[in-house]
PDB file of N, CA and C in Angstrom:
ATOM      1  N   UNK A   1      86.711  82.361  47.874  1.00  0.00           N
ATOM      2  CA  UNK A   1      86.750  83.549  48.688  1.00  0.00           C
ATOM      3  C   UNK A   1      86.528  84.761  47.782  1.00  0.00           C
ATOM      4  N   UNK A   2      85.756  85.732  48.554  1.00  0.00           N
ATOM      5  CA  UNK A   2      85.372  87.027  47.630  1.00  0.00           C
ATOM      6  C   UNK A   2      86.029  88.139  48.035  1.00  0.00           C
ATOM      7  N   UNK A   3      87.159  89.250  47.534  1.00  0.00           N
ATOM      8  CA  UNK A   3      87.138  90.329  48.195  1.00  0.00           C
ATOM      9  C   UNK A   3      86.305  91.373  47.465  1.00  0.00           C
ATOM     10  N   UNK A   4      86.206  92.212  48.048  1.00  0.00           N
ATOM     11  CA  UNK A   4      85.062  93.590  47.561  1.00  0.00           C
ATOM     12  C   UNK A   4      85.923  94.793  47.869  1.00  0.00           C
ATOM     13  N   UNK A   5      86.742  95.443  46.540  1.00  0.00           N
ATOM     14  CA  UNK A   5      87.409  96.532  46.866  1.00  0.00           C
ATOM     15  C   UNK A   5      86.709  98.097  46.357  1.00  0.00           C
ATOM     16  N   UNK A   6      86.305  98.493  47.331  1.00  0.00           N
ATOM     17  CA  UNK A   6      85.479  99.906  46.947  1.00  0.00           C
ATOM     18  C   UNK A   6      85.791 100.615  48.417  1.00  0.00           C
ATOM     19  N   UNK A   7      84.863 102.107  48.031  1.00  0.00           N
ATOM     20  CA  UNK A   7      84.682 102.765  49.027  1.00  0.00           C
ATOM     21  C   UNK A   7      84.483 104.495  48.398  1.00  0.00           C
ATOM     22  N   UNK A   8      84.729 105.668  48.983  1.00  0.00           N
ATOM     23  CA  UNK A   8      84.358 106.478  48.604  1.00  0.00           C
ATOM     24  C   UNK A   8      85.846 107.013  48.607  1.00  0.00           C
ATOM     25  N   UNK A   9      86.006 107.931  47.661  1.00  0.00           N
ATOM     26  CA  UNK A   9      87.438 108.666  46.583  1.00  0.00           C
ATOM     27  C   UNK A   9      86.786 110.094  46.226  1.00  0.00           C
ATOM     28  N   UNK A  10      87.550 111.106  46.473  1.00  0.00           N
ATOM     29  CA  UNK A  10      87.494 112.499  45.927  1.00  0.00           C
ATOM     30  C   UNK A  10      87.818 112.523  44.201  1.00  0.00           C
ATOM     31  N   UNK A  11      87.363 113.301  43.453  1.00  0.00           N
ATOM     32  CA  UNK A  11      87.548 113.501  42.936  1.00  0.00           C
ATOM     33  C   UNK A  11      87.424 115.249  42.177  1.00  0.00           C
ATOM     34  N   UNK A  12      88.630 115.726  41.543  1.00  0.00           N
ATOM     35  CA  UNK A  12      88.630 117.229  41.548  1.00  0.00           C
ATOM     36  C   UNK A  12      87.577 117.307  40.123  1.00  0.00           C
ATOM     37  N   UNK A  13      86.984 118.597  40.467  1.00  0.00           N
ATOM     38  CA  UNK A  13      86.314 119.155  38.993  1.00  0.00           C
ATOM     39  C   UNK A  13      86.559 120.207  38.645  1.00  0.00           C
ATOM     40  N   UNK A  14      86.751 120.270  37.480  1.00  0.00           N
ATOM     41  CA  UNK A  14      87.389 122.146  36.873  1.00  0.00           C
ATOM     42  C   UNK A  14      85.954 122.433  36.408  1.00  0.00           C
ATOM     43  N   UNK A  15      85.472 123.741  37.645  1.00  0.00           N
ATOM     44  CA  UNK A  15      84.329 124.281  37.186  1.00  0.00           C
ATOM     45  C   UNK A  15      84.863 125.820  35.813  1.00  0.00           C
ATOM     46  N   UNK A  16      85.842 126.056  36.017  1.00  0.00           N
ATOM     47  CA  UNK A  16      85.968 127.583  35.090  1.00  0.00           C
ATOM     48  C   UNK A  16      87.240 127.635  34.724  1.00  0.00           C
ATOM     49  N   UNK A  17      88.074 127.224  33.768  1.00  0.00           N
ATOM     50  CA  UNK A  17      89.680 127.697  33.296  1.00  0.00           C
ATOM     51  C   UNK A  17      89.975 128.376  33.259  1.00  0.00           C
ATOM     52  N   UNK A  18      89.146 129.531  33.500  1.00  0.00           N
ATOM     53  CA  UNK A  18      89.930 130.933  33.490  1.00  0.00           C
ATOM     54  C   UNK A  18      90.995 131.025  34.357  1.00  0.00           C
ATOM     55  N   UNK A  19      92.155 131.645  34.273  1.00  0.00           N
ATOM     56  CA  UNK A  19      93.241 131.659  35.629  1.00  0.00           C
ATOM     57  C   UNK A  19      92.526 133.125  36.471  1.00  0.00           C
ATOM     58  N   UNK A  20      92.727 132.889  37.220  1.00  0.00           N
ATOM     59  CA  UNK A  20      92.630 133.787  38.367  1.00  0.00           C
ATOM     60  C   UNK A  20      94.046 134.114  39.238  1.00  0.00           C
ATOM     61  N   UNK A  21      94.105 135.288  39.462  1.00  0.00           N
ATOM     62  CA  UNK A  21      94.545 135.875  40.729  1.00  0.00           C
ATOM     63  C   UNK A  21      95.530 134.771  42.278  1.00  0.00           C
ATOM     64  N   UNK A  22      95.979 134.315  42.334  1.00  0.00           N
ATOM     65  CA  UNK A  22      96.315 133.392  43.622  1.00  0.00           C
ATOM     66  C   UNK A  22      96.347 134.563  44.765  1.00  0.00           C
ATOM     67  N   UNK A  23      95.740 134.595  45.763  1.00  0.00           N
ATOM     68  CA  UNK A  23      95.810 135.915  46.901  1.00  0.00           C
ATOM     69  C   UNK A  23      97.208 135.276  47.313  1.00  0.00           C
ATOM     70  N   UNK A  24      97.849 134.121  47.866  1.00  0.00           N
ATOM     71  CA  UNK A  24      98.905 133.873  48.355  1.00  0.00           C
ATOM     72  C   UNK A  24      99.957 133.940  47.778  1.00  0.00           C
ATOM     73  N   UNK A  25     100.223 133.199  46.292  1.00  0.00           N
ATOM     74  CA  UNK A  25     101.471 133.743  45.418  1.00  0.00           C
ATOM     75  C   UNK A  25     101.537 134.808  44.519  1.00  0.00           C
ATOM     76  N   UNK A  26     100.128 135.493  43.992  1.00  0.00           N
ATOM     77  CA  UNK A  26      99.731 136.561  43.114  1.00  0.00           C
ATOM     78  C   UNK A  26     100.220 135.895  41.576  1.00  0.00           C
ATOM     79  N   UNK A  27     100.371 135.065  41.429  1.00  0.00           N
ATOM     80  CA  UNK A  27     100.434 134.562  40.099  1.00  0.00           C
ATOM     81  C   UNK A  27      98.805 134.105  39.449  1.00  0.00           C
ATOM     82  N   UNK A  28      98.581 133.994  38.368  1.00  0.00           N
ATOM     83  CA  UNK A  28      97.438 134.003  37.317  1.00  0.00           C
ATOM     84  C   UNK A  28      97.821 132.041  37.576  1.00  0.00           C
ATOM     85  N   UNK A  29      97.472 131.530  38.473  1.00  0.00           N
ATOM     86  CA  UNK A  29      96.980 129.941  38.222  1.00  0.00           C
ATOM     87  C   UNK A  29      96.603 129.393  38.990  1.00  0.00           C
ATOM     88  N   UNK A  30      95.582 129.641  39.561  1.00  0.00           N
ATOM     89  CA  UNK A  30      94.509 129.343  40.398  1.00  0.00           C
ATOM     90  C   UNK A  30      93.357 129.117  39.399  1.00  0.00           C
ATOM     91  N   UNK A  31      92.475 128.207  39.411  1.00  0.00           N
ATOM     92  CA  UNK A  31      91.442 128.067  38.629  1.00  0.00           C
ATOM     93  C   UNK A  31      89.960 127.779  39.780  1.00  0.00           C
ATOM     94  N   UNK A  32      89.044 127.790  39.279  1.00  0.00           N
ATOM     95  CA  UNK A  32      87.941 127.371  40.034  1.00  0.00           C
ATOM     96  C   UNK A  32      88.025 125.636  39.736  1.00  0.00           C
ATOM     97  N   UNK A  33      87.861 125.243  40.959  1.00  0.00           N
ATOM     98  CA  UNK A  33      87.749 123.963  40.556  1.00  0.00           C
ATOM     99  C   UNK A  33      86.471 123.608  41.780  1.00  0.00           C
ATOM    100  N   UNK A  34      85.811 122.677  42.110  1.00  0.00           N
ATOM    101  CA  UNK A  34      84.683 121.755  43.054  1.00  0.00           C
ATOM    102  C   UNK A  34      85.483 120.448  43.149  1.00  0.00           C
ATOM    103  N   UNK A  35      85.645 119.936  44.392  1.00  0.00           N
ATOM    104  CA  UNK A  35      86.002 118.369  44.802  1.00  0.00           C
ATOM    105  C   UNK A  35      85.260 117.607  45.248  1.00  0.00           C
ATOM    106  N   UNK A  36      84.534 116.788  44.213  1.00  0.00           N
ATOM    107  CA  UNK A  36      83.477 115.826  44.403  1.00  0.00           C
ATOM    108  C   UNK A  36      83.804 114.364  45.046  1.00  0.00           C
ATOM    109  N   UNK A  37      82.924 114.015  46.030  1.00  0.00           N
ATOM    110  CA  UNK A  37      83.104 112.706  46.599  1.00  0.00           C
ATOM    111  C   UNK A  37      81.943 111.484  45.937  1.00  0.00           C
ATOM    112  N   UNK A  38      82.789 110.631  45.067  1.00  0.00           N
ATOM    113  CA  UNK A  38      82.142 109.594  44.353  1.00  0.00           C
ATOM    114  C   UNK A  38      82.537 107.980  44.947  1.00  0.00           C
ATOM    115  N   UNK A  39      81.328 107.438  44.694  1.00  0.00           N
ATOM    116  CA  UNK A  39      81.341 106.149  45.300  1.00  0.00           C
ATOM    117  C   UNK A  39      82.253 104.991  44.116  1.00  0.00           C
ATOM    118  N   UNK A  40      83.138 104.313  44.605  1.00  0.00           N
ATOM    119  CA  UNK A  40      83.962 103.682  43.673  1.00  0.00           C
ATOM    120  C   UNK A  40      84.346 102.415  44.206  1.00  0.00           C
ATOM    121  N   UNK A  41      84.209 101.228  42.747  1.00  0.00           N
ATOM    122  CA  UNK A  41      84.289  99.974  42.882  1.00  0.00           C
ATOM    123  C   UNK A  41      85.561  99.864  41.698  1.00  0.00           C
ATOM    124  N   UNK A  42      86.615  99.231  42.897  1.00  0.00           N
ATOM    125  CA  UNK A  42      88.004  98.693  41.929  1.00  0.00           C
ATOM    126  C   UNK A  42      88.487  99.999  41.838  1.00  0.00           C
ATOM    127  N   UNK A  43      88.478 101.045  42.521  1.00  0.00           N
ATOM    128  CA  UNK A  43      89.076 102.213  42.360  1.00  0.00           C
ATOM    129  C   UNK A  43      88.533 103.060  41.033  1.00  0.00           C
ATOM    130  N   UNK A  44      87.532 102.697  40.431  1.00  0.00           N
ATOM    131  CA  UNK A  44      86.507 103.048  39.126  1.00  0.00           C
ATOM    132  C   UNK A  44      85.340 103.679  40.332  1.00  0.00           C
ATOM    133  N   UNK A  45      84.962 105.375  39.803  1.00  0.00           N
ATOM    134  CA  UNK A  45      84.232 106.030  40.086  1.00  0.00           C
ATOM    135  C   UNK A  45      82.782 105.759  39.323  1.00  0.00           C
ATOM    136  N   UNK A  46      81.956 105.739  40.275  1.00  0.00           N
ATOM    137  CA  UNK A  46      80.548 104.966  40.013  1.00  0.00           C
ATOM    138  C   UNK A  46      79.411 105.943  39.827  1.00  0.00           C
ATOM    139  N   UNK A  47      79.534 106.865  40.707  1.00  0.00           N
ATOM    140  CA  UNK A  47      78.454 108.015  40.810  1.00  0.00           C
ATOM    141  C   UNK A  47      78.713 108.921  42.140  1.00  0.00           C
ATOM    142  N   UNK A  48      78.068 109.688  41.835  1.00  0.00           N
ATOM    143  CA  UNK A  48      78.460 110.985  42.601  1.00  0.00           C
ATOM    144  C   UNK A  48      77.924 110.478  44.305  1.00  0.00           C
ATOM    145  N   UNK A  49      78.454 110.804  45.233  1.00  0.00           N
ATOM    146  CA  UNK A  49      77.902 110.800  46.780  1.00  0.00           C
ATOM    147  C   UNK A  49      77.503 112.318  46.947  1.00  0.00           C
ATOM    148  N   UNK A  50      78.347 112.926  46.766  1.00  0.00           N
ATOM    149  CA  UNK A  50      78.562 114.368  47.933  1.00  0.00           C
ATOM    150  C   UNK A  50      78.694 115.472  46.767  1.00  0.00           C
ATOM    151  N   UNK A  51      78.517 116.797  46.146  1.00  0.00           N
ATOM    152  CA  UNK A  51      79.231 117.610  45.548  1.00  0.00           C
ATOM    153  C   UNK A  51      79.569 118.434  46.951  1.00  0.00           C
ATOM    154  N   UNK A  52      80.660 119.096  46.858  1.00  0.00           N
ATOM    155  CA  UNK A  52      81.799 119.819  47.228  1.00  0.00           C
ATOM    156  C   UNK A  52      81.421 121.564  46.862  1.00  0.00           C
ATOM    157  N   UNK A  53      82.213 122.131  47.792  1.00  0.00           N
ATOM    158  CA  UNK A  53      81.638 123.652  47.391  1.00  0.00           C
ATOM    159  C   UNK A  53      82.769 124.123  46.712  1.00  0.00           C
ATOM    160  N   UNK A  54      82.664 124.947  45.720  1.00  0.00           N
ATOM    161  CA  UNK A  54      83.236 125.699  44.200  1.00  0.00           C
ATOM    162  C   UNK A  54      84.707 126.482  45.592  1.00  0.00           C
ATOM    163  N   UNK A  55      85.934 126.513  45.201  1.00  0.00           N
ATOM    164  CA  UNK A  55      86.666 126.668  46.078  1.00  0.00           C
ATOM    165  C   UNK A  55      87.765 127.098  44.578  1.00  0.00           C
ATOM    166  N   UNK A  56      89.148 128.279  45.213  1.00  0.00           N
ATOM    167  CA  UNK A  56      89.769 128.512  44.049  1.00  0.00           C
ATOM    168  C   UNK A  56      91.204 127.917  44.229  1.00  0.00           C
ATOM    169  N   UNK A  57      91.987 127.288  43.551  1.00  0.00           N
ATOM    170  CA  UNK A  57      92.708 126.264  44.177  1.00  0.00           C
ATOM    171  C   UNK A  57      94.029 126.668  43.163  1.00  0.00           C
ATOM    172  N   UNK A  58      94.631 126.995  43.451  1.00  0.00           N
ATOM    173  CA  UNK A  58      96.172 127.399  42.715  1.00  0.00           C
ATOM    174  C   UNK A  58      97.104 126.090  42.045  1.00  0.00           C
ATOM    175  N   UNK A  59      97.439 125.903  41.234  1.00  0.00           N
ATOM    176  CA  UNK A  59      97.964 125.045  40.616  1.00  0.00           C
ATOM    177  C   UNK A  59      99.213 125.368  40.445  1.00  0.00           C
ATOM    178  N   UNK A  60     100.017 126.367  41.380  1.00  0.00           N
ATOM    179  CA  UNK A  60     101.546 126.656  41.774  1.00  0.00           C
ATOM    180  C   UNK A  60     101.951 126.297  42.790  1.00  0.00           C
ATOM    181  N   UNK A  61     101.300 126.887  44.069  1.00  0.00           N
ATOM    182  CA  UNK A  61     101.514 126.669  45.443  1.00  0.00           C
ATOM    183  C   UNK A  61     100.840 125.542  46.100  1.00  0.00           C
ATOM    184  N   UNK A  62      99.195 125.311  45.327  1.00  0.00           N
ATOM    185  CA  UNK A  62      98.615 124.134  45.569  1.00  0.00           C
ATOM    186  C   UNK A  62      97.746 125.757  47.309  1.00  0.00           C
ATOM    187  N   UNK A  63      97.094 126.918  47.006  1.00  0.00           N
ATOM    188  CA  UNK A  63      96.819 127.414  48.037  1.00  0.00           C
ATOM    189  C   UNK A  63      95.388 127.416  47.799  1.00  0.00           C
ATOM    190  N   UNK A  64      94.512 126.969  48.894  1.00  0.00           N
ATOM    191  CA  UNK A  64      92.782 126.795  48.214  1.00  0.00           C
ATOM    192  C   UNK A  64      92.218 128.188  49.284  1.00  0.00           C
ATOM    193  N   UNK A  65      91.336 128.894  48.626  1.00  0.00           N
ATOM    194  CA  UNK A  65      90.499 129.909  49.019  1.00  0.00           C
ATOM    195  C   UNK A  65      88.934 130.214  48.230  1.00  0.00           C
ATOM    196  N   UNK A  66      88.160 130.746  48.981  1.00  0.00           N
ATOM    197  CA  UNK A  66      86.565 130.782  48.637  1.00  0.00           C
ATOM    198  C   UNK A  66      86.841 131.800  47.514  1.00  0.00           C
ATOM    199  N   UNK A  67      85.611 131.461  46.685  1.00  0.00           N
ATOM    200  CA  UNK A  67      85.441 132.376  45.338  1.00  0.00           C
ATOM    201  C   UNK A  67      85.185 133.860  45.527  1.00  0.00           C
ATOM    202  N   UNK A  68      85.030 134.618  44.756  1.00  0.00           N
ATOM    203  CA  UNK A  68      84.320 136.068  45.348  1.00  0.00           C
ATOM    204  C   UNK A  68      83.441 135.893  45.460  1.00  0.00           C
ATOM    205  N   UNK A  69      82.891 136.639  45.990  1.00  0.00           N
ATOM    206  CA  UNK A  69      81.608 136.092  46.731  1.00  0.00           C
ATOM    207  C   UNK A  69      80.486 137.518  45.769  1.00  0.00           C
ATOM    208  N   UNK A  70      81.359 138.550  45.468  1.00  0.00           N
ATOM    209  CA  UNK A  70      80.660 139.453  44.536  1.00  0.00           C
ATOM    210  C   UNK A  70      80.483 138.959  42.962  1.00  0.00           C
ATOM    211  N   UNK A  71      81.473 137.975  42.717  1.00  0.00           N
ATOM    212  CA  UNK A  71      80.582 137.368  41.457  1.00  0.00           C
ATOM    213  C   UNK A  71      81.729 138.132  40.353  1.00  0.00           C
ATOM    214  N   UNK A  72      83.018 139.188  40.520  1.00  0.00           N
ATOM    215  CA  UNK A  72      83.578 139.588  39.793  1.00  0.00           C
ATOM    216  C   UNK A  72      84.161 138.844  38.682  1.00  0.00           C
ATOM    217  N   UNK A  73      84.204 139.555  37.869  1.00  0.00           N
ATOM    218  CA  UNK A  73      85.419 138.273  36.932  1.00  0.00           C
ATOM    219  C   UNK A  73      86.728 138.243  37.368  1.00  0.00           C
ATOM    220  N   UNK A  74      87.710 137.648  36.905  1.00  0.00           N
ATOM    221  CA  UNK A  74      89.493 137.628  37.819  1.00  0.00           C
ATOM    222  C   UNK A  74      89.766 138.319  36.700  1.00  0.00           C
ATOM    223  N   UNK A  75      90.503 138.659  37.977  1.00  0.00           N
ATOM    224  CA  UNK A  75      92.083 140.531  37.803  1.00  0.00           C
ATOM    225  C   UNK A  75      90.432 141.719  37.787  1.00  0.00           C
ATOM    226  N   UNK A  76      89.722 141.430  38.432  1.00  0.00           N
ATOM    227  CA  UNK A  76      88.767 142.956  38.038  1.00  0.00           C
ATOM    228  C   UNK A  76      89.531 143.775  39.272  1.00  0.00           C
ATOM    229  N   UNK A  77      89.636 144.881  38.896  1.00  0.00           N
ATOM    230  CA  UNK A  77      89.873 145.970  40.337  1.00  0.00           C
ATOM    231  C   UNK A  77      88.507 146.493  40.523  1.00  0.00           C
ATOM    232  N   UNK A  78      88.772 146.867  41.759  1.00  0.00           N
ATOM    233  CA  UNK A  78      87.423 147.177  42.792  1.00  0.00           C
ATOM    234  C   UNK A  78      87.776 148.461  42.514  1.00  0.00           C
ATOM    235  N   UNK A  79      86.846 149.859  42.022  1.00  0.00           N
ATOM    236  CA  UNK A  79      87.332 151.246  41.976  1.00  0.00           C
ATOM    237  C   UNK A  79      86.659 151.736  43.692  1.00  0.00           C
ATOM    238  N   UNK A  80      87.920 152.641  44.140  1.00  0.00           N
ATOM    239  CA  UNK A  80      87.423 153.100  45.309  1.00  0.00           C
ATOM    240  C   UNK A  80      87.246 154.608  44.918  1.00  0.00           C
ATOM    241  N   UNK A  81      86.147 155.543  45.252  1.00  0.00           N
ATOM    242  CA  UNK A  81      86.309 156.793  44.692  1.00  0.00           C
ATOM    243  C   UNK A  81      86.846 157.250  45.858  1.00  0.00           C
ATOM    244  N   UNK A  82      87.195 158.999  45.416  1.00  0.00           N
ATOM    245  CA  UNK A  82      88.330 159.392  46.199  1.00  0.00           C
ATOM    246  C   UNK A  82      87.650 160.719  46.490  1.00  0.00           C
ATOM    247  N   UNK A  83      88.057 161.665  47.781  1.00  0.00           N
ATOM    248  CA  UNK A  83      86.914 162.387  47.835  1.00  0.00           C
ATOM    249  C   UNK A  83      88.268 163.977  47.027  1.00  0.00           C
ATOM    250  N   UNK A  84      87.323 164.682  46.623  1.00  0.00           N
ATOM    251  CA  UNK A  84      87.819 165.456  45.593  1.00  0.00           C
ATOM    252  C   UNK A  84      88.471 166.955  46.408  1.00  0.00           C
ATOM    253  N   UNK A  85      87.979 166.500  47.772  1.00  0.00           N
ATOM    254  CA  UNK A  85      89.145 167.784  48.330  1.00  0.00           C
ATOM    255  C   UNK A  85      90.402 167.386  48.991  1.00  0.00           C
ATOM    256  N   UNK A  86      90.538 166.418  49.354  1.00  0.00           N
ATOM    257  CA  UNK A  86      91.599 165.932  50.658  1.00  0.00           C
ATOM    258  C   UNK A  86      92.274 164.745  49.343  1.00  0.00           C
ATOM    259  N   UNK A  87      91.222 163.544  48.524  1.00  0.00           N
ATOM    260  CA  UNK A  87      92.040 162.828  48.280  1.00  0.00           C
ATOM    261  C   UNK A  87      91.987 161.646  48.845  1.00  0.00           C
ATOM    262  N   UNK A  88      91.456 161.237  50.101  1.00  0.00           N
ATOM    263  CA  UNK A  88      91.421 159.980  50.540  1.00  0.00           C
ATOM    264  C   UNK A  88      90.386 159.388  49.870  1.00  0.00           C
ATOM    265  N   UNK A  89      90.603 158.027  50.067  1.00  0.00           N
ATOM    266  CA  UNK A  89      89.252 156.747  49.716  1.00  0.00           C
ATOM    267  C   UNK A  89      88.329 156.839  50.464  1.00  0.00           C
ATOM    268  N   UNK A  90      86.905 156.915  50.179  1.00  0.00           N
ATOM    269  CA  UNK A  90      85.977 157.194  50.340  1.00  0.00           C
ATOM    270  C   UNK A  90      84.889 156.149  50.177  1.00  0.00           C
ATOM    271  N   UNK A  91      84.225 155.013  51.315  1.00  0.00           N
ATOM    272  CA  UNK A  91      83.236 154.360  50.750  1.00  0.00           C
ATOM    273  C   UNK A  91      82.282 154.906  49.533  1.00  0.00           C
ATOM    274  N   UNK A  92      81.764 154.105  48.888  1.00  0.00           N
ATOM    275  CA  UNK A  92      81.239 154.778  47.929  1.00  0.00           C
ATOM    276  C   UNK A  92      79.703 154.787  48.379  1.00  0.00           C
ATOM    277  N   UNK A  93      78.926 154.575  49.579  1.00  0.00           N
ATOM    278  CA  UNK A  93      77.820 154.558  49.708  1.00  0.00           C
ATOM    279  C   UNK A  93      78.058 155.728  50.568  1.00  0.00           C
ATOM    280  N   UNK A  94      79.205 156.222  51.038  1.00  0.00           N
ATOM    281  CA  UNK A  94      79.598 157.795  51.701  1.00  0.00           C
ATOM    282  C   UNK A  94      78.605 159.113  50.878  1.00  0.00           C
ATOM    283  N   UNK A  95      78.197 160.098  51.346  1.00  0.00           N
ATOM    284  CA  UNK A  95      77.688 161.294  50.680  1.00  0.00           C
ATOM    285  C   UNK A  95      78.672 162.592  51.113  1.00  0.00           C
ATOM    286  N   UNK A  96      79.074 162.272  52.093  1.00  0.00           N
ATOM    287  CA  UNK A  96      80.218 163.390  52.613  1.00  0.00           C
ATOM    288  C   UNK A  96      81.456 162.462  53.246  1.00  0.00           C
ATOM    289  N   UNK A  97      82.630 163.524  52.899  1.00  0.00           N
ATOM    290  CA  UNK A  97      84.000 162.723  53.187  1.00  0.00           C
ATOM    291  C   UNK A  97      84.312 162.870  54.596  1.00  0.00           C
ATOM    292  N   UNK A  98      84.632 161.428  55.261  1.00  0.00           N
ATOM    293  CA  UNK A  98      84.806 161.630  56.525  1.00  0.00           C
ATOM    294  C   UNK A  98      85.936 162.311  57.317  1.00  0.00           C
ATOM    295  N   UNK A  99      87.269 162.432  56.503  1.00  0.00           N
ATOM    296  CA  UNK A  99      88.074 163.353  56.958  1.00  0.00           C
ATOM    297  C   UNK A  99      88.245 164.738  56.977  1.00  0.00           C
ATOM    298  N   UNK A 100      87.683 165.116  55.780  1.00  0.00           N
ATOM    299  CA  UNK A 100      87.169 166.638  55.470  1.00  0.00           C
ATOM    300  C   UNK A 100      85.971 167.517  55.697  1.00  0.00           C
ATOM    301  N   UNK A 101      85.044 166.686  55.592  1.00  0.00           N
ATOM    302  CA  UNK A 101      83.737 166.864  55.748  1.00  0.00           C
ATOM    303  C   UNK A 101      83.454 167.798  54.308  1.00  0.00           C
ATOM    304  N   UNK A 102      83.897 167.713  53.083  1.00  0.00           N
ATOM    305  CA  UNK A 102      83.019 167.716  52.040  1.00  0.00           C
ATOM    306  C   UNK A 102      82.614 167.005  51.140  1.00  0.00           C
ATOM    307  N   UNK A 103      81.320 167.377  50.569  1.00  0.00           N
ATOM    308  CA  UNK A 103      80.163 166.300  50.007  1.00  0.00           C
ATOM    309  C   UNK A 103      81.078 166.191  48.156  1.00  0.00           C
ATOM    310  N   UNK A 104      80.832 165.293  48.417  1.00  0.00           N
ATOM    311  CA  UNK A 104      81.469 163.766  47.256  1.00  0.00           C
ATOM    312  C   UNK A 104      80.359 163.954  46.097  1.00  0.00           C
TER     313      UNK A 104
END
């Protein structure tokens, strides 16, 4: 008699070690990681089936969320300019401030 033990198994990939940001716990350990689906005989991974999309996955809380999508590096702050009579935040593709109405 023959059994045949296989089938398909996830497996995680660390695309970037850098720590990042967690949006849910705000701690620095979230890393980029991809979860690849590989075809496996005897529980031994054989070759790739599926790659997985780049996802940022916290290694505290275990909380998964999409990458930036602007490409920033982690901990960058986003500068918002501020308009120079009133003080509020001001899109920055703004030419005049919308609460005051002067030009930025």
């Amino acid at each position: 008699m023959f059994f045949f033990i296989g089938g398909i198994q996830p497996k995680t990939v660390t695309l970037d070690e850098t720590p990042r940001l967690c949006p849910v716990c705000g701690l620095a350990q979230a890393r980029l990681k991809r979860i690849d689906h590989y075809l496996s005989v005897f529980f031994i991974p054989l070759f790739s089936v599926r790659k997985g999309e780049p996802v940022v996955l916290c290694e505290r809380c275990g909380a998964a969320s999409p990458p930036d999508p602007e490409g920033r590096p982690p901990g960058a702050v986003t500068v918002v300019p501020l308009c120079p009579g009133c003080g509020h935040a001001v899109e920055p593709s703004f030419r005049y401030c919308p609460h005051c109405g002067n030009r930025i």
